[in-house]
N, C-alpha and C. Protein backbone atom coordinates (compact mmCIF):
# COMPACT_ATOMS: atom_id res chain seq x y z
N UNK A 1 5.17 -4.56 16.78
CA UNK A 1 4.60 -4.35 15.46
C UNK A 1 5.24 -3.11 14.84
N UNK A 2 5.60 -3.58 13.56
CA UNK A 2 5.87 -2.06 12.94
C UNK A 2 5.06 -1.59 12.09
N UNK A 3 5.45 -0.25 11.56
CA UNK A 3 4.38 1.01 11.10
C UNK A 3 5.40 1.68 10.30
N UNK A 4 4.73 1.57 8.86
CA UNK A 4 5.44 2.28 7.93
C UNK A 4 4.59 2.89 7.05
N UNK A 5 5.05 4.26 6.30
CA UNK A 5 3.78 5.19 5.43
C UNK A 5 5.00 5.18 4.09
N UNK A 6 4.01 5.21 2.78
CA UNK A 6 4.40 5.11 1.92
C UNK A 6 3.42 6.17 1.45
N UNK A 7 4.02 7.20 0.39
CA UNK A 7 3.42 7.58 -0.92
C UNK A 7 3.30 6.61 -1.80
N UNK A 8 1.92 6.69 -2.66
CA UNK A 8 1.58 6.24 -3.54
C UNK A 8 0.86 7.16 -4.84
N UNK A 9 1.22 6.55 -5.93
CA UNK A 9 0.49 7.54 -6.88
C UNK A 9 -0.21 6.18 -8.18
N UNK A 10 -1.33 6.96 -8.68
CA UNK A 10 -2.34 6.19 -9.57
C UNK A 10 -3.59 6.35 -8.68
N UNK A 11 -3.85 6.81 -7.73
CA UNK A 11 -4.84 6.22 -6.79
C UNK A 11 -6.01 7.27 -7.82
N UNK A 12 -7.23 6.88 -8.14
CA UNK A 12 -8.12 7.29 -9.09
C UNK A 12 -9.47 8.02 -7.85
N UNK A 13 -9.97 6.75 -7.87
CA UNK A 13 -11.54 6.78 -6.80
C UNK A 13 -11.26 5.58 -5.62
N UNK A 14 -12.43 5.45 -5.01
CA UNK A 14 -12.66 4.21 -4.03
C UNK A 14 -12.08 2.99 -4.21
N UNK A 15 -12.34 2.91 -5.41
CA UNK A 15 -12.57 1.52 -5.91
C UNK A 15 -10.74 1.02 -6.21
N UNK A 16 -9.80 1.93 -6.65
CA UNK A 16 -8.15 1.81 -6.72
C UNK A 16 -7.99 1.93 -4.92
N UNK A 17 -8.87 2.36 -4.52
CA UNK A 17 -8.35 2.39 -2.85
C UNK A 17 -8.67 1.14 -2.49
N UNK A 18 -9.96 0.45 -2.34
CA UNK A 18 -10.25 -0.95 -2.14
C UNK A 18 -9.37 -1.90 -2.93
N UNK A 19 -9.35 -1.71 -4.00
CA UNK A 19 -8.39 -2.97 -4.63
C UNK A 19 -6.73 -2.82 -3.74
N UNK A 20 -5.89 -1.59 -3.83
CA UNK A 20 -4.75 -1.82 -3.38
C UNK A 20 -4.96 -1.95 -2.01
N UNK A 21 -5.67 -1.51 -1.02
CA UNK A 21 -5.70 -1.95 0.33
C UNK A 21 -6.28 -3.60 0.38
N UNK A 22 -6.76 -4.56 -0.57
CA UNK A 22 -7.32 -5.75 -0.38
C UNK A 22 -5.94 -6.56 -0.50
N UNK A 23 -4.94 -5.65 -1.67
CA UNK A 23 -3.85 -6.29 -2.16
C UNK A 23 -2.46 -6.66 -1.12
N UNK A 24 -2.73 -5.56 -0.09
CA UNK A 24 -1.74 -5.84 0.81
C UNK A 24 -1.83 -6.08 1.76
N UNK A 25 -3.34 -6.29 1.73
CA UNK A 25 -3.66 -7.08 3.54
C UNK A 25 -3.76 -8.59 3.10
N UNK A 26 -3.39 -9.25 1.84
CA UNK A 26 -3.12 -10.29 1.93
C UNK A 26 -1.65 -10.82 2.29
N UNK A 27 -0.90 -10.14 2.44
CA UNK A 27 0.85 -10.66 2.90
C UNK A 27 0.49 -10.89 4.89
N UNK A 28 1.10 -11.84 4.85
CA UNK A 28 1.18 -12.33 5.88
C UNK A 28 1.92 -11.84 7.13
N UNK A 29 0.78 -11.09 8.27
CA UNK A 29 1.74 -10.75 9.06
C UNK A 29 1.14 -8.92 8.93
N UNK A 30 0.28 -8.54 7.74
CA UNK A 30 0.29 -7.25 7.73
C UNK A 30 -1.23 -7.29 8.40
N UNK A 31 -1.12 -6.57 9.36
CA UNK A 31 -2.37 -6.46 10.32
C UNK A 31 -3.27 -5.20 9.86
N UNK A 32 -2.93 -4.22 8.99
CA UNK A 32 -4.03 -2.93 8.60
C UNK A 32 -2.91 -2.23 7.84
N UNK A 33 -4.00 -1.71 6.99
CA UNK A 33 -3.79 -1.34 6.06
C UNK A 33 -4.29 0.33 5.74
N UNK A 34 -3.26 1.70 5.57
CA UNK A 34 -4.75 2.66 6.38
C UNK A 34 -4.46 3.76 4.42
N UNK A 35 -5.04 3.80 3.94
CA UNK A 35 -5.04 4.71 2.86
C UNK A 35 -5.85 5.79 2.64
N UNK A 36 -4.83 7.08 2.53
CA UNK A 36 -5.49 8.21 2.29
C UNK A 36 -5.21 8.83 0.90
N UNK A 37 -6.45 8.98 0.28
CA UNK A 37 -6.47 9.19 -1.15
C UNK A 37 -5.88 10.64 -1.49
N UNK A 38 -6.74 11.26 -0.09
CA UNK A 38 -6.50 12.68 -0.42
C UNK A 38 -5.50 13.04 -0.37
N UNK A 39 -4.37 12.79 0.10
CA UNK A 39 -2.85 13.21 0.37
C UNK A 39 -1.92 12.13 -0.38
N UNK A 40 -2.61 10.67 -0.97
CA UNK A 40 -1.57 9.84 -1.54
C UNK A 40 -0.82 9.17 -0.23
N UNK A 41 -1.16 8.34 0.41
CA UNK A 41 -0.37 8.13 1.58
C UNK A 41 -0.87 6.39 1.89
N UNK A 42 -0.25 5.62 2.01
CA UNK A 42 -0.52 4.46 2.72
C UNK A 42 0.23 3.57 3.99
N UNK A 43 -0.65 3.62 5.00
CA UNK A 43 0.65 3.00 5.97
C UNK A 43 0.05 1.66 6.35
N UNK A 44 1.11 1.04 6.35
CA UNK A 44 1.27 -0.50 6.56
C UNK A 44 1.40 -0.66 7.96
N UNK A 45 0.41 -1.61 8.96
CA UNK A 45 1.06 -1.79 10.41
C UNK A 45 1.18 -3.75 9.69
N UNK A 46 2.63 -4.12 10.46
CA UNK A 46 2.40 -5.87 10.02
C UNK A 46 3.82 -5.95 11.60
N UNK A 47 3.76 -7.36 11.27
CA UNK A 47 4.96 -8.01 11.99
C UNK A 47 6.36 -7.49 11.71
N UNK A 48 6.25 -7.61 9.83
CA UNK A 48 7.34 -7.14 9.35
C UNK A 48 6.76 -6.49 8.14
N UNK A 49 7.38 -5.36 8.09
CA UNK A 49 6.91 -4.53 6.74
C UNK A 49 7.21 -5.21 5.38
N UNK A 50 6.59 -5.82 4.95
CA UNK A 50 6.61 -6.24 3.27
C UNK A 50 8.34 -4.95 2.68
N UNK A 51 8.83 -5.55 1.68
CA UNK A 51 10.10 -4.86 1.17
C UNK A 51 8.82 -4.09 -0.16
N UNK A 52 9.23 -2.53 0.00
CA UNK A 52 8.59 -1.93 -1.23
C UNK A 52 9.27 -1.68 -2.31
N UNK A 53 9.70 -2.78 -3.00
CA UNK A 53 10.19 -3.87 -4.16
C UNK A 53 8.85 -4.55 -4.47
N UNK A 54 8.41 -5.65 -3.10
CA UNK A 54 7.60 -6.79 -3.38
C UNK A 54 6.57 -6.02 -3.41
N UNK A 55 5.56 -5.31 -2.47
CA UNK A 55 4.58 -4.30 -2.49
C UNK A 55 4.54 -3.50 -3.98
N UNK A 56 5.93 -2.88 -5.01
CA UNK A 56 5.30 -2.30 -6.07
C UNK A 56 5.32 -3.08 -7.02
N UNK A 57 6.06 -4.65 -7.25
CA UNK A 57 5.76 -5.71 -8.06
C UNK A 57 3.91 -6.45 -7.68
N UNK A 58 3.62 -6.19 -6.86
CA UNK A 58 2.30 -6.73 -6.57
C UNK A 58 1.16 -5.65 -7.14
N UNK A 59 1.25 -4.18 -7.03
CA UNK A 59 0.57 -3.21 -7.21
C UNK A 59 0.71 -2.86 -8.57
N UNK A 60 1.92 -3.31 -9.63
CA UNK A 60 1.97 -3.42 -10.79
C UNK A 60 0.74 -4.20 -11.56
N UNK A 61 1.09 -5.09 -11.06
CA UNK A 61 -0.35 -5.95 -11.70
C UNK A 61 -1.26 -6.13 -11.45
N UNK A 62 -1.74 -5.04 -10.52
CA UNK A 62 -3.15 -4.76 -10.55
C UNK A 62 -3.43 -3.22 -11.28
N UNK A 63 -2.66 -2.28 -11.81
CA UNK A 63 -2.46 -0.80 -12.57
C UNK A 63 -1.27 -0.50 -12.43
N UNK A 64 -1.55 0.99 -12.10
CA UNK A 64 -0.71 1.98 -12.73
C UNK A 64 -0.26 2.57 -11.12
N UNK A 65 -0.45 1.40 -10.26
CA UNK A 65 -0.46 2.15 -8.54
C UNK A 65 1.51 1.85 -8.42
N UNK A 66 1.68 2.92 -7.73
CA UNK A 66 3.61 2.32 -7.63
C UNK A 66 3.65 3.43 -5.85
N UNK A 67 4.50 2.67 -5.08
CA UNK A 67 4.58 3.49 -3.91
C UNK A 67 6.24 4.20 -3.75
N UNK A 68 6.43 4.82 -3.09
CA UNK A 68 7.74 5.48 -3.13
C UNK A 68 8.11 5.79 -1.39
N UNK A 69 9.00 6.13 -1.09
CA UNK A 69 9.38 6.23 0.60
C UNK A 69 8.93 7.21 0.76
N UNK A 70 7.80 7.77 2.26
CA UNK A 70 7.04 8.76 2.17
C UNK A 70 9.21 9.72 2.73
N UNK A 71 8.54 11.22 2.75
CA UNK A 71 9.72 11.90 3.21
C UNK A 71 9.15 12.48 4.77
């Protein structure tokens, strides 16, 4: 299994945390989903990490959420 952390920015309250963590535990293969608001951080554990292309075309249309390669 792999494990990847992404920055993210837009994240508001709970409720932008529940929607984008509901959004990417639907791709197939992504087993958890772990988001921390307080630092902007999301890591993906799946089979295969979703391309974060497809992940910020999906997070587009739900706001203003976009992820970037953590450093």
């Amino acid at each position: 299994m792999a494990k990847k952390t992404f920055q993210i920015s837009g994240l508001h309250c709970q409720h932008c945390v529940s929607k984008v963590k509901n959004a990417i535990q639907q791709f197939e293969g992504v087993n958890k989903v772990l988001i921390s608001n307080e630092n902007d951080m999301v890591t993906v554990e799946a089979e295969n990490i979703p391309d974060i292309a497809v992940l910020n075309d999906l997070l587009e249309d739900l706001g203003s959420y976009k992820l970037s390669e953590s450093s």
